[in-house]
N, C-alpha and C. Protein backbone atom coordinates (compact mmCIF):
# COMPACT_ATOMS: atom_id res chain seq x y z
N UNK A 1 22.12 -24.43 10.38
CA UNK A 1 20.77 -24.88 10.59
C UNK A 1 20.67 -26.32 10.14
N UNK A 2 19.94 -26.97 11.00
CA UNK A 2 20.10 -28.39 10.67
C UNK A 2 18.64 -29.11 10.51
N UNK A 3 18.34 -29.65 9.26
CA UNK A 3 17.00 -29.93 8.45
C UNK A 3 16.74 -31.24 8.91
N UNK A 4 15.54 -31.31 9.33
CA UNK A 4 15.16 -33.03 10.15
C UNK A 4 14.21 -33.48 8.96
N UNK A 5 14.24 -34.73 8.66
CA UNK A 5 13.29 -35.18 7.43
C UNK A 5 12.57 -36.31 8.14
N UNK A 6 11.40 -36.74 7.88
CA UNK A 6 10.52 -37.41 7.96
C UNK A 6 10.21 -38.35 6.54
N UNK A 7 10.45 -39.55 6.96
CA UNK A 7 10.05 -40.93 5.98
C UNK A 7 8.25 -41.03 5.59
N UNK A 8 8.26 -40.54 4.48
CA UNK A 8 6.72 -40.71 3.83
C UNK A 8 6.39 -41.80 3.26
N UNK A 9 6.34 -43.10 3.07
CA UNK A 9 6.80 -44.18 2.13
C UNK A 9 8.17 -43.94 1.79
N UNK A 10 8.31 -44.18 0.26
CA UNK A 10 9.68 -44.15 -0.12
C UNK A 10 10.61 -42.90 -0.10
N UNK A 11 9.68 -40.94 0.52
CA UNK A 11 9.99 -40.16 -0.19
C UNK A 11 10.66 -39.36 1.61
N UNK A 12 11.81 -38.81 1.61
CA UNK A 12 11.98 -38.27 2.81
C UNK A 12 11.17 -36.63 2.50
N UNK A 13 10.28 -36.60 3.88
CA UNK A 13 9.96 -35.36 3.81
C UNK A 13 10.53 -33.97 4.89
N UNK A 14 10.71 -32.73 4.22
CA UNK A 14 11.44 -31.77 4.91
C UNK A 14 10.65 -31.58 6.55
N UNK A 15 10.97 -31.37 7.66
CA UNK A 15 9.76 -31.22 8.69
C UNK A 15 10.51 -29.83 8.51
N UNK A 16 8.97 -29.14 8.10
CA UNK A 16 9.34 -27.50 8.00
C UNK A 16 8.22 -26.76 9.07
N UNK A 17 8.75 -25.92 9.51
CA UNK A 17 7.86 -25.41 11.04
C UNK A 17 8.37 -23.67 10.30
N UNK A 18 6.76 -23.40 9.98
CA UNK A 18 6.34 -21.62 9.61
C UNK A 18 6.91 -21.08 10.76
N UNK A 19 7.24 -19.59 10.59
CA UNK A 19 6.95 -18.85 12.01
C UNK A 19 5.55 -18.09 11.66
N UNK A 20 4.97 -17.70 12.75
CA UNK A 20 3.35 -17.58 12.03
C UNK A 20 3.63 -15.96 12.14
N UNK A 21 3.10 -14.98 11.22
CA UNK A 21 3.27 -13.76 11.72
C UNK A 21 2.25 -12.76 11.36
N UNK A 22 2.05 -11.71 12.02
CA UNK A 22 1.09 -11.31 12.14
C UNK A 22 0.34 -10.18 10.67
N UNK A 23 -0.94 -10.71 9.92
CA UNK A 23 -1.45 -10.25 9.19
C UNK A 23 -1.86 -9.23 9.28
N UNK A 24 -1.56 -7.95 9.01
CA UNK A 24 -1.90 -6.40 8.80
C UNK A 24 -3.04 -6.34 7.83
N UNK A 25 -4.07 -5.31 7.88
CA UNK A 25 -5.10 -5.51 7.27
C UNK A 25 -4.50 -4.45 5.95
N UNK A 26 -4.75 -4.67 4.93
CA UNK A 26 -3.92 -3.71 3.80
C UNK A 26 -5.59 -2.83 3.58
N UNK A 27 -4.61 -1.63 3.17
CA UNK A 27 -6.16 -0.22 2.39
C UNK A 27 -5.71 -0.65 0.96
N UNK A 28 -6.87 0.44 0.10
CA UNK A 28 -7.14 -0.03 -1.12
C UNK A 28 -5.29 0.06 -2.09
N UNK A 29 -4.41 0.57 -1.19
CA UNK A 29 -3.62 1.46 -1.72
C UNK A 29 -2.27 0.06 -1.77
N UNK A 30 -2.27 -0.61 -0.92
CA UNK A 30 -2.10 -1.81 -0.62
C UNK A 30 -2.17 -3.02 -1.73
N UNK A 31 -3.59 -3.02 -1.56
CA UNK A 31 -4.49 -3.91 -2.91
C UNK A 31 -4.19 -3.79 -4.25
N UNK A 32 -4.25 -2.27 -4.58
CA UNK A 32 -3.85 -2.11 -5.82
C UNK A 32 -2.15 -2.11 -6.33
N UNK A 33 -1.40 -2.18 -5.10
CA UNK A 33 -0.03 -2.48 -5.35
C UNK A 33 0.07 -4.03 -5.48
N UNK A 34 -0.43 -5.11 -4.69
CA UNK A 34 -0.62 -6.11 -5.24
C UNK A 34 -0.87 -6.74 -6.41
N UNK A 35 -1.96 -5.74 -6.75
CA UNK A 35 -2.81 -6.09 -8.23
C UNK A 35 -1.55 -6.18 -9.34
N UNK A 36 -0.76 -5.31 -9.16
CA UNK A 36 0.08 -4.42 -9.97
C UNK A 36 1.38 -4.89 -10.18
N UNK A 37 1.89 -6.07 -9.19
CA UNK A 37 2.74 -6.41 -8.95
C UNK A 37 2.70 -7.61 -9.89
N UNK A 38 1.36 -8.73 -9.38
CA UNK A 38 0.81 -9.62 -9.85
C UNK A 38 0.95 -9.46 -11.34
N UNK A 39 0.58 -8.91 -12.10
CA UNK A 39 0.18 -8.83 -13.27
C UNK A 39 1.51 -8.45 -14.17
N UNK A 40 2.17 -7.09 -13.93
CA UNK A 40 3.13 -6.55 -14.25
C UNK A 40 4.60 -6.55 -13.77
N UNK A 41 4.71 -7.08 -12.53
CA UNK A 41 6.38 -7.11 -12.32
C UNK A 41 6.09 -8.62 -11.32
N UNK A 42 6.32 -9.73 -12.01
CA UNK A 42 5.91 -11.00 -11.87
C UNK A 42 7.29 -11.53 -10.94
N UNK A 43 8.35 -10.76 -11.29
CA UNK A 43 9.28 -11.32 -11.05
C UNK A 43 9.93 -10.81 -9.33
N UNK A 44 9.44 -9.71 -8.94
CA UNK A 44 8.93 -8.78 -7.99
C UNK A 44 8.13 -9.81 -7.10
N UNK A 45 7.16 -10.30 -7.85
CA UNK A 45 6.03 -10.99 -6.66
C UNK A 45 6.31 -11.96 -6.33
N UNK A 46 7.08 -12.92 -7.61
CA UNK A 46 7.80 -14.29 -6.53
C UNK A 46 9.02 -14.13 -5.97
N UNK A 47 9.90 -13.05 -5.79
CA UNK A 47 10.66 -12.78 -5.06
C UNK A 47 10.03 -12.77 -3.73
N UNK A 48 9.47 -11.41 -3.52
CA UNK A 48 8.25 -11.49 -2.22
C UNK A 48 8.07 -12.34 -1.61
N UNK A 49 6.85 -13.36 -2.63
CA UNK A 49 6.58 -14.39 -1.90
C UNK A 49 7.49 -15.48 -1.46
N UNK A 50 8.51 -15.74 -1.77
CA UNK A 50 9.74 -16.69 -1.86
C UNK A 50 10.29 -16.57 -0.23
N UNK A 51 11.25 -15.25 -0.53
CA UNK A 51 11.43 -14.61 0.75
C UNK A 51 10.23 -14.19 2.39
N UNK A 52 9.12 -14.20 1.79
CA UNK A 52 7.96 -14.22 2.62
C UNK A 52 7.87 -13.19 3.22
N UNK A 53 8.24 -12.21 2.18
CA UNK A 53 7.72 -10.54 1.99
C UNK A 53 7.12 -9.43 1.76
N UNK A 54 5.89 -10.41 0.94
CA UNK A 54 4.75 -9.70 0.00
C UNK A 54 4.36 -8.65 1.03
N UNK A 55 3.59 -9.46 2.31
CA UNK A 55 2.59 -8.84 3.53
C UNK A 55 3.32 -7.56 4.07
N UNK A 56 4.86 -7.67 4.16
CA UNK A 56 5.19 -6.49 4.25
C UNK A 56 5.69 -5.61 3.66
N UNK A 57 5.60 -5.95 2.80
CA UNK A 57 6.07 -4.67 1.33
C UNK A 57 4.15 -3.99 1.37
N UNK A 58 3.51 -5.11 1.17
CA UNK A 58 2.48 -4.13 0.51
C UNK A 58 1.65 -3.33 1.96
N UNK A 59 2.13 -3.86 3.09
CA UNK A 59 1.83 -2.63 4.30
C UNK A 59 2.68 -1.66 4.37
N UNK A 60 4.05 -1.56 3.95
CA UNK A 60 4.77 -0.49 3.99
C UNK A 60 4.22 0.51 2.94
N UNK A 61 3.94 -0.23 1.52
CA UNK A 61 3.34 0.44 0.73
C UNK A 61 2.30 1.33 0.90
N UNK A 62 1.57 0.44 1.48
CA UNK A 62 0.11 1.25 1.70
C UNK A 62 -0.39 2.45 2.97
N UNK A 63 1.26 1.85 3.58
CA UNK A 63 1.41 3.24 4.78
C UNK A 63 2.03 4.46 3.97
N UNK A 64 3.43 4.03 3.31
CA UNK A 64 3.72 5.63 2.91
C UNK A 64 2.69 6.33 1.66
N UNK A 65 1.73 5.44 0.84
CA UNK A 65 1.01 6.14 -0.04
C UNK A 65 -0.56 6.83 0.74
N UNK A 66 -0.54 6.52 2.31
CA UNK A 66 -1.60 7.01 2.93
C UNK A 66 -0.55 8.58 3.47
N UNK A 67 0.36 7.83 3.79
CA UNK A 67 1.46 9.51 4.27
C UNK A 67 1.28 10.44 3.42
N UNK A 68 1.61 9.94 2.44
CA UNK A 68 1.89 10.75 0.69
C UNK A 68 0.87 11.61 0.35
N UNK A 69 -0.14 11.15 0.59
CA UNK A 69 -1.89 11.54 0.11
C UNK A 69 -2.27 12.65 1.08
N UNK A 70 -1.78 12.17 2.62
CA UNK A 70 -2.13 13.42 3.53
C UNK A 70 -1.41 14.87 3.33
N UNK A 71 0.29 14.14 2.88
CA UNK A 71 0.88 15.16 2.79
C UNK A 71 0.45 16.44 1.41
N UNK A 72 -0.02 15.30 0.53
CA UNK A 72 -0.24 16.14 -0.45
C UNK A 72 -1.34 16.92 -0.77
N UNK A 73 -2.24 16.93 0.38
CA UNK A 73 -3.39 17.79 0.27
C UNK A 73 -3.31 18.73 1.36
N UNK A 74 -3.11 18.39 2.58
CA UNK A 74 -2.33 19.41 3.30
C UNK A 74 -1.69 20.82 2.57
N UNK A 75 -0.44 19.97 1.96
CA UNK A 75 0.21 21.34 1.14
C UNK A 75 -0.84 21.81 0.01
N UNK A 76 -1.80 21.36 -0.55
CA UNK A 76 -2.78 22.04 -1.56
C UNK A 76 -3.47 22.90 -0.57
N UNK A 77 -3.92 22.61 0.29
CA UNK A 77 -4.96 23.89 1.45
C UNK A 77 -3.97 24.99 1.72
N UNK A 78 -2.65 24.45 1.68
CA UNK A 78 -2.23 25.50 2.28
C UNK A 78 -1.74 26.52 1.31
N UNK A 79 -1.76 26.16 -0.22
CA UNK A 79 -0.81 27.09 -1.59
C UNK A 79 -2.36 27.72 -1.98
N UNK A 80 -3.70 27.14 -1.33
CA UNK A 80 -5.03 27.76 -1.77
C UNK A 80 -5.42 28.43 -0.58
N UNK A 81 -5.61 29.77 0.08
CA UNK A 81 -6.41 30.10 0.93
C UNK A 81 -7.94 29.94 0.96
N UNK A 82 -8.31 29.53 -0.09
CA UNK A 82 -9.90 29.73 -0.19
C UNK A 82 -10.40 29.04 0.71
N UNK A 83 -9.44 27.71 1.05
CA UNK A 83 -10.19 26.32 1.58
C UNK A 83 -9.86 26.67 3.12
N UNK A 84 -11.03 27.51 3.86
CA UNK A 84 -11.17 27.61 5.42
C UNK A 84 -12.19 27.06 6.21
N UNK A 85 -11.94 27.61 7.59
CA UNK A 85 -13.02 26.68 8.57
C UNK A 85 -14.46 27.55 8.34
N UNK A 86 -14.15 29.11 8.06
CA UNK A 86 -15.46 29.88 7.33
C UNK A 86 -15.83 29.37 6.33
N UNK A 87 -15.26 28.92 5.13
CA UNK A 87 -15.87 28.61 4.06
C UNK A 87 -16.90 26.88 4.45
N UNK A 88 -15.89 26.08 5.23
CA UNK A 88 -16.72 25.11 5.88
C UNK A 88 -17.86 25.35 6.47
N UNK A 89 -18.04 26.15 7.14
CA UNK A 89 -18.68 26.84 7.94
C UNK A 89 -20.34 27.61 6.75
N UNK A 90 -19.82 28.18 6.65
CA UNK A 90 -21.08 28.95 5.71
C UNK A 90 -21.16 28.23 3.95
N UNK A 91 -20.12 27.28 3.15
CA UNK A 91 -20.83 26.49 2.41
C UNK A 91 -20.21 25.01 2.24
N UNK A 92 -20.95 24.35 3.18
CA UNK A 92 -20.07 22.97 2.96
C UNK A 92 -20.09 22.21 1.65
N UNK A 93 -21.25 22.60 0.73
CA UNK A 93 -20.88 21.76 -0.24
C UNK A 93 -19.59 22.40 -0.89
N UNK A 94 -19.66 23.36 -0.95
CA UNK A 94 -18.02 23.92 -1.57
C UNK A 94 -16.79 23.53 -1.41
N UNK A 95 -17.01 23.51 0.44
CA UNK A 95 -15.66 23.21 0.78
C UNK A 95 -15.32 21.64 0.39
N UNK A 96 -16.93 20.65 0.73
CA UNK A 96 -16.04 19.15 0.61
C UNK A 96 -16.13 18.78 -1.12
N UNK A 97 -16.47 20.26 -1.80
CA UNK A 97 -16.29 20.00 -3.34
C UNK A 97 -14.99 20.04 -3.72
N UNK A 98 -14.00 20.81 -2.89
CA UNK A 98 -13.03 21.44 -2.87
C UNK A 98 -11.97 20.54 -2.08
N UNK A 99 -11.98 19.77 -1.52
CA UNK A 99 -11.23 18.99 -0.42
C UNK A 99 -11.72 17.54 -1.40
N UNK A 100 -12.60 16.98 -2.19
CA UNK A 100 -12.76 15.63 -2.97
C UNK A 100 -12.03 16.10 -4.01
N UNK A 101 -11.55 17.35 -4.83
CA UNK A 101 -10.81 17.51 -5.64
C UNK A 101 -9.26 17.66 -5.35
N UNK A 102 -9.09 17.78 -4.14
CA UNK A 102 -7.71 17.68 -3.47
C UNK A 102 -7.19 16.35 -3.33
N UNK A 103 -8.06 15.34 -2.89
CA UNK A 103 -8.16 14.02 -2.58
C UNK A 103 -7.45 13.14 -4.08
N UNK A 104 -8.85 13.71 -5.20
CA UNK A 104 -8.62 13.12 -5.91
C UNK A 104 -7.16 13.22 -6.86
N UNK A 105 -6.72 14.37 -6.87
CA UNK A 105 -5.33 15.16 -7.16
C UNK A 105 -4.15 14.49 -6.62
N UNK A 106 -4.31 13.88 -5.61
CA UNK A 106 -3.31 13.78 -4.25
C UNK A 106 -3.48 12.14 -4.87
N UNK A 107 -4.51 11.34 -5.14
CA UNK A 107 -4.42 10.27 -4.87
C UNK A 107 -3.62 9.62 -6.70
N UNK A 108 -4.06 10.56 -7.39
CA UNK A 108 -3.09 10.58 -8.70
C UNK A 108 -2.26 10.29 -8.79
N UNK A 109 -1.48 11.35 -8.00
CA UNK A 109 -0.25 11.33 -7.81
C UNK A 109 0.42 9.86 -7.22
N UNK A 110 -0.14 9.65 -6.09
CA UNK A 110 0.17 8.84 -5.19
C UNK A 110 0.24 7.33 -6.60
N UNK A 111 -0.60 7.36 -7.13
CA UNK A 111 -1.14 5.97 -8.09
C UNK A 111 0.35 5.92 -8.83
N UNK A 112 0.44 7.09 -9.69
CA UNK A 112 1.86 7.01 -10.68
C UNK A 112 2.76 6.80 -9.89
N UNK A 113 3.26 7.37 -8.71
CA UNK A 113 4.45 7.59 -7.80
C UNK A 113 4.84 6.06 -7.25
N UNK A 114 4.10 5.49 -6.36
CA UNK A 114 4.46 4.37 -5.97
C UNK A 114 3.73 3.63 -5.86
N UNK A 115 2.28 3.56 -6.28
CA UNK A 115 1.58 2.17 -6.51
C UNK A 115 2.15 1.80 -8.20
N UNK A 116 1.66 2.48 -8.83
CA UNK A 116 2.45 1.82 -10.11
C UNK A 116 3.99 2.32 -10.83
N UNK A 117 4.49 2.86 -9.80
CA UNK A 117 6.31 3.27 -10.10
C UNK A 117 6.68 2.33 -9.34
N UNK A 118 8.37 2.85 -9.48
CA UNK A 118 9.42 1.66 -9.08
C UNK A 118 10.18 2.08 -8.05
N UNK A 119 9.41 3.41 -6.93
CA UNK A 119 9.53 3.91 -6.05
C UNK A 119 10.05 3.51 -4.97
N UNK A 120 9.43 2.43 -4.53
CA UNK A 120 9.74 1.31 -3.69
C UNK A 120 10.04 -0.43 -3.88
C-alpha cells in the first residue's frame, strides 16, 4: 500500500480516505456493552476503536444478547406449564405478570453472561 502525503506548510500531511460504513442502530443491550467497555476494559475499547471495530462488536453483541434473552424465556414457558394461551386468555394480568418475570430473569442472565463477562 502506498501512502500519498500532502505539503501543509512545513508539515507533510497523510491523504487518508475512510471507507464509510454502514451504522447499525444498537438496542439497550448494545449501549450498555459500550458503557462497560468504556469504563472497565479500556484497553478493549481502544483496541476497537483503533482497528475500527467498536460498531461491530457492539452489534454482534447486542444481537446474540437479544438471541440469548429469547432463548431464555422460551425455555422458562416451556419447564412452567402454567404460562398458556388459556391463561392469556382468561387472566392477562397474570400471564404478562408472569412473562415480565421471565423477561426480567432472562435479561439477568444475559447482563452477567455477556454484557458484563468476557464472553465475547
Amino acid at each position: 500500500m502506498k501512502i500519498t502525503y500532502t505539503k501543509c506548510g512545513d508539515y507533510l500531511l497523510p491523504d487518508l480516505e475512510f471507507t464509510k460504513k454502514e451504522n447499525k442502530q444498537l438496542n439497550k443491550y448494545g449501549l450498555l456493552r459500550l458503557d462497560y467497555i468504556k469504563h472497565y476494559k479500556k484497553v478493549l475499547y481502544q483496541e476497537l476503536l483503533v482497528k475500527d471495530k467498536l460498531n461491530e462488536h457492539l452489534f454482534s453483541v447486542s444481537i446474540i444478547a437479544e438471541d440469548r434473552i429469547n432463548n431464555i424465556i422460551n425455555d422458562l414457558i416451556k419447564s412452567y406449564s402454567s404460562i398458556t394461551e388459556k391463561l392469556k386468555s382468561e387472566n392477562q394480568l397474570l400471564w404478562v405478570q408472569k412473562m415480565n418475570n421471565y423477561k426480567t430473569i432472562a435479561e439477568e442472565i444475559v447482563l452477567k453472561e455477556i454484557i458484563y463477562g468476557d464472553e465475547i
